[in-house]
N, C-alpha and C. Protein backbone atom coordinates (compact mmCIF):
# COMPACT_ATOMS: atom_id res chain seq x y z
N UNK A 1 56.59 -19.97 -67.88
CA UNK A 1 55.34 -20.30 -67.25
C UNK A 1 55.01 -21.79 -67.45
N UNK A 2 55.66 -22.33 -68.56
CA UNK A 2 55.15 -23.77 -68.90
C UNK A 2 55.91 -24.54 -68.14
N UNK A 3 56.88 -24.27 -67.91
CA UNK A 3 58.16 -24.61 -66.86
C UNK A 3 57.33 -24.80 -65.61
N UNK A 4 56.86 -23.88 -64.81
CA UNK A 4 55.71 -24.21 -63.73
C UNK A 4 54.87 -24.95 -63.48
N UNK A 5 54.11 -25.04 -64.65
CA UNK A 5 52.94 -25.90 -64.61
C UNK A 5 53.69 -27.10 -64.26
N UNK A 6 54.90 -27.66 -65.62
CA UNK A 6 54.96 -29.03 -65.42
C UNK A 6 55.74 -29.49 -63.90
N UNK A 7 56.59 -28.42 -63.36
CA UNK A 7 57.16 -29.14 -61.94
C UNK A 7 56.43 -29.10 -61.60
N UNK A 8 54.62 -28.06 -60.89
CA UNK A 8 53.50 -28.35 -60.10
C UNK A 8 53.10 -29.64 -60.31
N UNK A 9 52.49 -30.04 -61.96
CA UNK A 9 52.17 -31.29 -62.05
C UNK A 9 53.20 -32.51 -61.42
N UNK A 10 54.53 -32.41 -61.66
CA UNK A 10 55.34 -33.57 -61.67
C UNK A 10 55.03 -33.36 -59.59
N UNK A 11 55.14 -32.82 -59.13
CA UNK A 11 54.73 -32.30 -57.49
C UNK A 11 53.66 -33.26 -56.85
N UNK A 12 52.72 -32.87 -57.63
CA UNK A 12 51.17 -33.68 -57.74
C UNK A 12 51.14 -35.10 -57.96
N UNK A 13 51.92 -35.07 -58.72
CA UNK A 13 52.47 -37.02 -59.19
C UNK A 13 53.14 -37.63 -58.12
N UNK A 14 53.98 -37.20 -57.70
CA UNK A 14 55.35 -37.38 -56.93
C UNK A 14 54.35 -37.82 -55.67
N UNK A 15 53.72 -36.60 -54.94
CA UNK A 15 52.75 -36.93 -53.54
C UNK A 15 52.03 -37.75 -54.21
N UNK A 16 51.51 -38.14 -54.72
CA UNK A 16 50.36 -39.16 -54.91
C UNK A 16 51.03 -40.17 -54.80
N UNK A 17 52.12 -40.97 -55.66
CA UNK A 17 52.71 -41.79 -55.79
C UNK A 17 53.29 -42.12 -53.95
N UNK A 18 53.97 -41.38 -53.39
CA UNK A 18 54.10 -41.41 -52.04
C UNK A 18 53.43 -41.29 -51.05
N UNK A 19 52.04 -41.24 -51.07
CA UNK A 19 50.96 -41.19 -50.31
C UNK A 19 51.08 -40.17 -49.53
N UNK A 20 51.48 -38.73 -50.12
CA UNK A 20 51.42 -37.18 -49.29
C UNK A 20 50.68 -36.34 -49.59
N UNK A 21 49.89 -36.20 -48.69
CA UNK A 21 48.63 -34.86 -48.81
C UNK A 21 49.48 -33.45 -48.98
N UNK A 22 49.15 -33.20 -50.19
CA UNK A 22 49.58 -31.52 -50.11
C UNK A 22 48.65 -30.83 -50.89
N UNK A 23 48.89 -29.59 -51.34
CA UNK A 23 47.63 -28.51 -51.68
C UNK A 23 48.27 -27.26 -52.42
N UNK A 24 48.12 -26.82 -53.38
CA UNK A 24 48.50 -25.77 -54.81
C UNK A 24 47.94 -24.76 -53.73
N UNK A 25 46.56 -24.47 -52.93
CA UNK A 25 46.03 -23.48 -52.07
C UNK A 25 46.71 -23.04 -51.11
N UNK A 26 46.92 -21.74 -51.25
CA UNK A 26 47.37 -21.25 -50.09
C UNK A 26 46.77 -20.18 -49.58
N UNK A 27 46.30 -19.71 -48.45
CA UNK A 27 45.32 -18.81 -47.85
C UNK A 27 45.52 -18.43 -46.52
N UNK A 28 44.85 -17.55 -45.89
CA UNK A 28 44.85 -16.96 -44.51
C UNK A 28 44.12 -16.34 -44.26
N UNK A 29 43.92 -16.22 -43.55
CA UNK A 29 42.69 -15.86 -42.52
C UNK A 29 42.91 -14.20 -42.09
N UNK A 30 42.42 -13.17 -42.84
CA UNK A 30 42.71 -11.83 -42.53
C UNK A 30 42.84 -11.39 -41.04
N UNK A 31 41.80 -11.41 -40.48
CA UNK A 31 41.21 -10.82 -39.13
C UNK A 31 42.41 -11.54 -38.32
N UNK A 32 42.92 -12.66 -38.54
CA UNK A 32 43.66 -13.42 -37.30
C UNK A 32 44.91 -12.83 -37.74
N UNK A 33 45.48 -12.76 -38.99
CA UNK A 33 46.94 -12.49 -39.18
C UNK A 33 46.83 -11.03 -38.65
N UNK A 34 45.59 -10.56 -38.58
CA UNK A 34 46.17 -9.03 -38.38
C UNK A 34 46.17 -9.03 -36.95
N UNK A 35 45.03 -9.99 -36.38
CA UNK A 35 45.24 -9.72 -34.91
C UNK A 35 46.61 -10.45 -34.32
N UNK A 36 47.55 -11.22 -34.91
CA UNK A 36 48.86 -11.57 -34.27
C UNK A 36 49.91 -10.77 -34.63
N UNK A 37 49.34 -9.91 -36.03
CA UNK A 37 50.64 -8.60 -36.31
C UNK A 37 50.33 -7.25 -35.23
């Protein structure tokens, strides 16, 4: 698990340093995924 954290962090470093928007969040929208399944 500690193994995780630090590649997320080193992830977080990495985009910043390269000026890339990214996001740990990931989500969806119930009602729509069900209405395209």
């Amino acid at each position: 698990m500690q193994l995780a954290g630090f590649v997320g962090q080193r992830v977080y470093l990495l985009r910043n340093y390269w000026g890339v928007d990214c996001s740990g969040i990931g989500a969806f929208d119930d009602d729509e995924t069900q209405a395209f399944l």
